[in-house]
C-alpha atoms as a PDB file:
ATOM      1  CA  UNK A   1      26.760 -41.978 -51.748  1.00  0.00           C
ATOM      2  CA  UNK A   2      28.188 -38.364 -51.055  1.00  0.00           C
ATOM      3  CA  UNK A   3      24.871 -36.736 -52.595  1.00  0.00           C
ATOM      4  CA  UNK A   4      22.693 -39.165 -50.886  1.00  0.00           C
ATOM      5  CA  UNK A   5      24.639 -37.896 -47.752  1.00  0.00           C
ATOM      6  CA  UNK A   6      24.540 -33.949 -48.895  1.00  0.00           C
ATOM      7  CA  UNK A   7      20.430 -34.850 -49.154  1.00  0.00           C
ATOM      8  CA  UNK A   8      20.285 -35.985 -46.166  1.00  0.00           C
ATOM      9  CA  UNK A   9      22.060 -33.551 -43.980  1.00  0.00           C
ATOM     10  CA  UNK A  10      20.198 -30.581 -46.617  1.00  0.00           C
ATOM     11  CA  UNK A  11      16.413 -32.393 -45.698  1.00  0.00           C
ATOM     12  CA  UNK A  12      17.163 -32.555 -41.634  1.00  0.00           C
ATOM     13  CA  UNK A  13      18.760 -28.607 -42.012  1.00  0.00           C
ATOM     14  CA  UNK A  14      15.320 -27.985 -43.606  1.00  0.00           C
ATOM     15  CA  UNK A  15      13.237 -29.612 -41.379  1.00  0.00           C
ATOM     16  CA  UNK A  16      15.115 -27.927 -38.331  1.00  0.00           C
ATOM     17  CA  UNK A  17      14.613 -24.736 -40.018  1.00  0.00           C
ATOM     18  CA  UNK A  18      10.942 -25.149 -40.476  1.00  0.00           C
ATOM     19  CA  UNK A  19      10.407 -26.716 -36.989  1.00  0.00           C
ATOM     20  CA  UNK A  20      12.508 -24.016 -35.740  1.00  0.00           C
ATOM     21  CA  UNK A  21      10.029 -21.443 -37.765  1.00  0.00           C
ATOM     22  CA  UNK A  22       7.104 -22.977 -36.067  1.00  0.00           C
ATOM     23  CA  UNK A  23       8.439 -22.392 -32.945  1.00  0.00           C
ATOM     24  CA  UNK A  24       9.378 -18.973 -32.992  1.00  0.00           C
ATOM     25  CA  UNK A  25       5.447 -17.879 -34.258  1.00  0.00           C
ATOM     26  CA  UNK A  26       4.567 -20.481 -31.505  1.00  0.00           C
ATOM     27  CA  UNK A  27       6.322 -18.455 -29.308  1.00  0.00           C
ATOM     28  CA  UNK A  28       5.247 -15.154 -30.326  1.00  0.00           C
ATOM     29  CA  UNK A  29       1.964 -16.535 -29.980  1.00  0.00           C
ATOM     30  CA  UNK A  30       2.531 -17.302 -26.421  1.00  0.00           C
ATOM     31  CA  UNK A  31       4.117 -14.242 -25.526  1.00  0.00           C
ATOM     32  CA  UNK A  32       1.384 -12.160 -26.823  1.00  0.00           C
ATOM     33  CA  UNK A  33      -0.939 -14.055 -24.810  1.00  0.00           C
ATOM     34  CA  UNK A  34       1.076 -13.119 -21.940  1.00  0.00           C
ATOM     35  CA  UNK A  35       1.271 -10.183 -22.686  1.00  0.00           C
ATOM     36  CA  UNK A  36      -2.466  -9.559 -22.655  1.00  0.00           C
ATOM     37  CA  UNK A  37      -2.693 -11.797 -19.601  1.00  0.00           C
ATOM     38  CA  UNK A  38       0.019  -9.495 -17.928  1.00  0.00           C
ATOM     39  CA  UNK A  39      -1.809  -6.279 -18.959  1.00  0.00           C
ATOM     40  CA  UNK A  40      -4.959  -7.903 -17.506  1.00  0.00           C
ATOM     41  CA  UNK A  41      -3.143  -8.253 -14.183  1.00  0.00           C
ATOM     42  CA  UNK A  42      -1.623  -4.127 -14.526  1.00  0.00           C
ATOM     43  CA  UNK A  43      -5.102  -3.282 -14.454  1.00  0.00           C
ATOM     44  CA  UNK A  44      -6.350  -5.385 -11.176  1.00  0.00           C
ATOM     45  CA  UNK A  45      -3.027  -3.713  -9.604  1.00  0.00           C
ATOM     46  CA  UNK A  46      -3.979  -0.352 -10.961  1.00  0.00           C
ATOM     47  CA  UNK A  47      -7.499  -0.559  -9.300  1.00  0.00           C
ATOM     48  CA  UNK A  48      -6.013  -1.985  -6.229  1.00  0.00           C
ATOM     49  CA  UNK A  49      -3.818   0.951  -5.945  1.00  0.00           C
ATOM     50  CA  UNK A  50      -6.507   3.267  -6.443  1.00  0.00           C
ATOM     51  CA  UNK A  51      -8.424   1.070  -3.730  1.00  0.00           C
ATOM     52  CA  UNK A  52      -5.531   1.823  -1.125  1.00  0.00           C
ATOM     53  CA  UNK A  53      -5.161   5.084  -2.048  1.00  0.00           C
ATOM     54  CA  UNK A  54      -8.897   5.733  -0.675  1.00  0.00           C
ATOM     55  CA  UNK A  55      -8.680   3.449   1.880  1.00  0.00           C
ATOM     56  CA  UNK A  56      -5.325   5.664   3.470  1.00  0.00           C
ATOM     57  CA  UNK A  57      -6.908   8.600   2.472  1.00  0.00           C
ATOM     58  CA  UNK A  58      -9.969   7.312   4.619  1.00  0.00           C
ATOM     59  CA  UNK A  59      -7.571   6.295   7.383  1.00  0.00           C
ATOM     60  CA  UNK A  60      -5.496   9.245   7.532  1.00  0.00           C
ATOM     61  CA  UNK A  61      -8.975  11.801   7.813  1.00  0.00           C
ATOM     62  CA  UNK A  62      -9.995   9.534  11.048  1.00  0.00           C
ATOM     63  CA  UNK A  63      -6.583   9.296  12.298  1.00  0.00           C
ATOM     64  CA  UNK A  64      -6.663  13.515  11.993  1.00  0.00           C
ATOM     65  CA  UNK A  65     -10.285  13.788  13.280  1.00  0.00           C
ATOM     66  CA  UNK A  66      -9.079  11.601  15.990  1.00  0.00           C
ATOM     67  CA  UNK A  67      -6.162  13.245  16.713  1.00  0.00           C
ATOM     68  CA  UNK A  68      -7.985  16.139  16.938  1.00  0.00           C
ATOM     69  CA  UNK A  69     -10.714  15.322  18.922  1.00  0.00           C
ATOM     70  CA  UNK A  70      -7.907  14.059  21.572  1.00  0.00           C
ATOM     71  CA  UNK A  71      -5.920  17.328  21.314  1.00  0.00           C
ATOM     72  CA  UNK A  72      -9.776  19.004  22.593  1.00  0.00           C
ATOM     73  CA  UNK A  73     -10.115  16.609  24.894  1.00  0.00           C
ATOM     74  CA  UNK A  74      -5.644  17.489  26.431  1.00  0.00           C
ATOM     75  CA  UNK A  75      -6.777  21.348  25.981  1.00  0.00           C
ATOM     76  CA  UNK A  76     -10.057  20.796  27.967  1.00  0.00           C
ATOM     77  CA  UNK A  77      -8.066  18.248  30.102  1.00  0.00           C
ATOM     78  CA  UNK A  78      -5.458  21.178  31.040  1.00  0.00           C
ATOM     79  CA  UNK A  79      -8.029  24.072  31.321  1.00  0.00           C
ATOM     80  CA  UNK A  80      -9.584  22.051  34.288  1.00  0.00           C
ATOM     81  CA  UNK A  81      -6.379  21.192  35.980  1.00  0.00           C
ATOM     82  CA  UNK A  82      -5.463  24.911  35.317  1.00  0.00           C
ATOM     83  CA  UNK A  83      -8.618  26.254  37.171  1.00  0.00           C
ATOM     84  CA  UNK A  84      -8.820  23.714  39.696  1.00  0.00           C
ATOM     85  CA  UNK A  85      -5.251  24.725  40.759  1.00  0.00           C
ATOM     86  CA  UNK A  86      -6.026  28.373  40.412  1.00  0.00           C
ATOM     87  CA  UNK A  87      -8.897  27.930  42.730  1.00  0.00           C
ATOM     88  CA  UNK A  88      -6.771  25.731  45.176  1.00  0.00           C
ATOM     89  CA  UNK A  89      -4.437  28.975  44.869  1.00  0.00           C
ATOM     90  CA  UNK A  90      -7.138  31.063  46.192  1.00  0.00           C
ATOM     91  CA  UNK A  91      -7.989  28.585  49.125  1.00  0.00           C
ATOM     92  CA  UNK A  92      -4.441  28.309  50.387  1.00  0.00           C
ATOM     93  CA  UNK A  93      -4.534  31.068  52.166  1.00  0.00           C
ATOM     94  CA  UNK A  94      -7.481  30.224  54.257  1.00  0.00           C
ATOM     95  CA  UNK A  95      -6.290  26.497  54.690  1.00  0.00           C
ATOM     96  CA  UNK A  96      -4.454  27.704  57.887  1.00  0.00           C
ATOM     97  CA  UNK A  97      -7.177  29.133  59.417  1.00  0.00           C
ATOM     98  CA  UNK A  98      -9.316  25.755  58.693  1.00  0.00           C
ATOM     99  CA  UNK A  99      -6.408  23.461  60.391  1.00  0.00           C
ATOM    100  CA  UNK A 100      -6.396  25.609  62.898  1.00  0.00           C
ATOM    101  CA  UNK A 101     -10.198  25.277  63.510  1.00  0.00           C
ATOM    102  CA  UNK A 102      -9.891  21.381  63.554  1.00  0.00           C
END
């Protein structure tokens, strides 16, 4: 009875082992699937990187040309108001003479 016992427990040790066998190469199977699916999605992230990286490098030389365009448009801005009060300089003197003419 004890050896049909010591068979018993030996044959369902065995059979774990071998199930347990299949599973691990199952599992490295799997895993280098995902792997490969993994690497798959590295390279969509790379090229969507790169994409961004255009895109702000697109954004940032229109933000500058922008920017600079509106710094023309302050300097040209100022220049007027500059002139206009430097010619309202020169008229200030003769303003008294005009109210006194109305």
């Amino acid at each position: 009875m004890e050896q049909a016992i010591i068979s018993l427990v030996s044959l369902t040790v065995a059979v774990m082992f071998y199930l347990d066998r299949g599973r691990r190469a199952d599992l490295r199977r799997l895993e280098g699937q995902l792997e490969k699916r993994f690497d798959k999605i590295d390279e969509r992230f790379e090229t969507i990187d790169e994409r961004f990286e255009t895109f702000e490098q697109k954004l940032d030389k229109k933000i500058n040309d922008s920017a600079a365009r509106t710094d023309a448009r302050i300097n040209d801005l100022n220049r007027s108001v500059i002139e206009l009060a430097q010619s309202l300089g020169r008229v200030e003197g003769r303003t008294e003479t005009l109210a006194a003419v109305e």
